[in-house]
C-alpha atoms as a PDB file:
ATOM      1  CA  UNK A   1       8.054 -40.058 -12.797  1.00  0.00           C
ATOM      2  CA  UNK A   2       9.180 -36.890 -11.918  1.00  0.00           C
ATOM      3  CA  UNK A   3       6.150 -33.552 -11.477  1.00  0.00           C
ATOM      4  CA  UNK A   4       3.718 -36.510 -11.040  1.00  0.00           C
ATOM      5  CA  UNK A   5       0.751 -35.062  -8.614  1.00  0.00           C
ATOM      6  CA  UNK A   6      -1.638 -36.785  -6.726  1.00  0.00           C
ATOM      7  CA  UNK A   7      -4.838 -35.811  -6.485  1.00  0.00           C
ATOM      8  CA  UNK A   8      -6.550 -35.519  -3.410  1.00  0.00           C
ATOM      9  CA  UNK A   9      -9.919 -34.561  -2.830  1.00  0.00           C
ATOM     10  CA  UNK A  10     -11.448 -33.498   0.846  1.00  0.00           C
ATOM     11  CA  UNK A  11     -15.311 -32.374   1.432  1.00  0.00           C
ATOM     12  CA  UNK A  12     -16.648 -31.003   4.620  1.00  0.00           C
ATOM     13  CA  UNK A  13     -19.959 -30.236   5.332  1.00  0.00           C
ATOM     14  CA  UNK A  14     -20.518 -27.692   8.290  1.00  0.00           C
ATOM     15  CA  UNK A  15     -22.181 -24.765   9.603  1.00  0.00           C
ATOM     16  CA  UNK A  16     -19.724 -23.668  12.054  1.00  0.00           C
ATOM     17  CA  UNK A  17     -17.692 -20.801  11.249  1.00  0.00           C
ATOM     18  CA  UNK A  18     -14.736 -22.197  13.419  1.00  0.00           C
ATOM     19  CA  UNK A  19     -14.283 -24.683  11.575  1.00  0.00           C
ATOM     20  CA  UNK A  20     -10.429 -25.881  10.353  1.00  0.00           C
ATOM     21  CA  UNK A  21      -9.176 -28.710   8.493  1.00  0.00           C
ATOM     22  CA  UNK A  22      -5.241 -28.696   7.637  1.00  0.00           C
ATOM     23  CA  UNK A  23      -3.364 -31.638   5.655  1.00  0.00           C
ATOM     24  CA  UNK A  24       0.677 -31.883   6.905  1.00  0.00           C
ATOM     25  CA  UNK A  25      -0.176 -28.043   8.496  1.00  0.00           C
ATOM     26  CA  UNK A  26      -1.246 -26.388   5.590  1.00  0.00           C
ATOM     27  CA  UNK A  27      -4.840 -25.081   5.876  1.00  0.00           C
ATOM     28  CA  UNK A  28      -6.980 -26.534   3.447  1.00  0.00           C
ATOM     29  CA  UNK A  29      -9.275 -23.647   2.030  1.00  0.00           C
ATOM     30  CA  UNK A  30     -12.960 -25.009   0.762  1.00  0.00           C
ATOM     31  CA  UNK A  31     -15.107 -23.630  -1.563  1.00  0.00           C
ATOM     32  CA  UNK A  32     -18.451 -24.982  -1.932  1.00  0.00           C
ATOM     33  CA  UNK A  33     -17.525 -28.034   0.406  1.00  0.00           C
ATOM     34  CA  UNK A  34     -14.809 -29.037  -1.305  1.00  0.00           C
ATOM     35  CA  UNK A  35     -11.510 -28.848  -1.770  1.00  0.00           C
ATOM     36  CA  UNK A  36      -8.868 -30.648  -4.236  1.00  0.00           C
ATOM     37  CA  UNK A  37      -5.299 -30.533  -3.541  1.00  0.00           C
ATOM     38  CA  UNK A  38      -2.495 -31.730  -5.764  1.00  0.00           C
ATOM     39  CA  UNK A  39       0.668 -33.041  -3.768  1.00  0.00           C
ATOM     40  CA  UNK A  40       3.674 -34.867  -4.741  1.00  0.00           C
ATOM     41  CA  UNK A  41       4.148 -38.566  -3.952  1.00  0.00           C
ATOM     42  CA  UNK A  42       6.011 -39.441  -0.524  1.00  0.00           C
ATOM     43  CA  UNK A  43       6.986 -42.386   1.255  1.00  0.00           C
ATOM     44  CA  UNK A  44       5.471 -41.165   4.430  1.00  0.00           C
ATOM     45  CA  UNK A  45       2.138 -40.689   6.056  1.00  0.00           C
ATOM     46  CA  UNK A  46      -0.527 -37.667   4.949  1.00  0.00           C
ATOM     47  CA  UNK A  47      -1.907 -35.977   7.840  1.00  0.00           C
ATOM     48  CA  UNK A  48      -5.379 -34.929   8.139  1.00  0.00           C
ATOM     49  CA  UNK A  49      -5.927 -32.637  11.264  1.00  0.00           C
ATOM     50  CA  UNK A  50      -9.781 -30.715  11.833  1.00  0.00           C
ATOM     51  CA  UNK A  51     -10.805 -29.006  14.431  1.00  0.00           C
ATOM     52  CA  UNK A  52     -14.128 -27.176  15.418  1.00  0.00           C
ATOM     53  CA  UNK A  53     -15.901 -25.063  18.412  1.00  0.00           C
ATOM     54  CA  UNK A  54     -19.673 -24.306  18.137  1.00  0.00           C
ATOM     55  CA  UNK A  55     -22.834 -24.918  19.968  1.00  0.00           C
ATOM     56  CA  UNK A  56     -23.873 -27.759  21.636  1.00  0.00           C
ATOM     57  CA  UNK A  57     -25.539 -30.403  19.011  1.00  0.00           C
ATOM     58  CA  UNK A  58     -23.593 -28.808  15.657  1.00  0.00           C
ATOM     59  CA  UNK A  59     -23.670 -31.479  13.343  1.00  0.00           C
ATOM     60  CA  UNK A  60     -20.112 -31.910  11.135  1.00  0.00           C
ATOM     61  CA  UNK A  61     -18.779 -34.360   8.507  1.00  0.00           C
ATOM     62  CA  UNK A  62     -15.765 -34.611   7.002  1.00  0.00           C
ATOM     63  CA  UNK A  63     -14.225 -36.784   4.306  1.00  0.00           C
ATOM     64  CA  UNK A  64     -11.728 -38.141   2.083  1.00  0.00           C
ATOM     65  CA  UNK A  65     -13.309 -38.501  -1.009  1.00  0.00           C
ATOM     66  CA  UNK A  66      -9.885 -39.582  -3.778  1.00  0.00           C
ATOM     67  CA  UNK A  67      -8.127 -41.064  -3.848  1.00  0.00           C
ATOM     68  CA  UNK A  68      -9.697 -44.571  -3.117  1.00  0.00           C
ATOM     69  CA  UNK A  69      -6.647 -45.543  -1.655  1.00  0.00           C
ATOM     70  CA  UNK A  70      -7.356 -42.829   1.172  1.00  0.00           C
ATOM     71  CA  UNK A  71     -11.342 -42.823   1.389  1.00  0.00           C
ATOM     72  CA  UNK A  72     -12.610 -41.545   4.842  1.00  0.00           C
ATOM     73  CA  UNK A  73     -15.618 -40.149   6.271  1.00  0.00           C
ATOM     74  CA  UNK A  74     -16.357 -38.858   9.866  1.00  0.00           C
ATOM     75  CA  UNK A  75     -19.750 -37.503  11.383  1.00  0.00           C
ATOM     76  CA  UNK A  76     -19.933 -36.029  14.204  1.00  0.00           C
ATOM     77  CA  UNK A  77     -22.696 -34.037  16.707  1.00  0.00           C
ATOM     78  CA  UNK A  78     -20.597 -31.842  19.237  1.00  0.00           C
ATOM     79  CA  UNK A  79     -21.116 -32.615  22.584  1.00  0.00           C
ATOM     80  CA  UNK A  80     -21.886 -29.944  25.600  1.00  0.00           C
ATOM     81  CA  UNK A  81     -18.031 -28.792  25.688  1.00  0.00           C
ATOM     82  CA  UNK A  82     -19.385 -27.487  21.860  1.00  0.00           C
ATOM     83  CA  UNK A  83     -15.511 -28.518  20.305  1.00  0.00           C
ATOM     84  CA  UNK A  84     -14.214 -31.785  18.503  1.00  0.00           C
ATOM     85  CA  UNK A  85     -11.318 -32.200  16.595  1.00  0.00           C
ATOM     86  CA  UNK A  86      -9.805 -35.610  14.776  1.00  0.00           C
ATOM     87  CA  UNK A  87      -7.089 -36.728  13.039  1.00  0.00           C
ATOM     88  CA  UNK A  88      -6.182 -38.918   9.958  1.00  0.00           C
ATOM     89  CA  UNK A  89      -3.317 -40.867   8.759  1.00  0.00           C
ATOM     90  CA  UNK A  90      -3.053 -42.250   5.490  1.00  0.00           C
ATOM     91  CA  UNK A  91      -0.752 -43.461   2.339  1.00  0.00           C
ATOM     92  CA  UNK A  92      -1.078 -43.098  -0.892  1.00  0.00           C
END
């Protein structure tokens, strides 16, 4: 069906103000947490990419929210280096 869109969904909780999250190297842009991005169907792999640099015991989460097919959700507490970053693959 041609000018379907998917709907994807990302939320990302954090206090940091270096904080980045980019799907196939576009910057995703939250407001409120949350972000919903409309993309056409592919055979290949999304690509989640975050990164983030702040003190020492910064608490983070990230997730996938929609589609079910995609669902993901990472915590994380930065260690002493005070930077983490991750990466996600998925189909949909």
């Amino acid at each position: 069906m041609a000018g379907t869109k998917i709907k994807i969904v990302i939320k990302a909780v954090s206090a940091s103000e270096l904080f980045r999250a980019y799907l196939d190297q576009r910057r995703i842009r939250f407001a409120q947490g949350e972000a919903i991005i409309r993309v056409s169907p592919k055979s290949e792999d999304y690509v989640l990419t975050w990164f983030i640099r702040d003190a020492p015991g910064t608490k983070y989460a990230i997730e996938v929210a929609e589609p079910e097919s995609a669902k993901m959700n990472h915590k994380a507490t930065l260690d002493a280096s005070g930077k983490d970053a991750g990466i996600y693959w998925f189909k949909i």
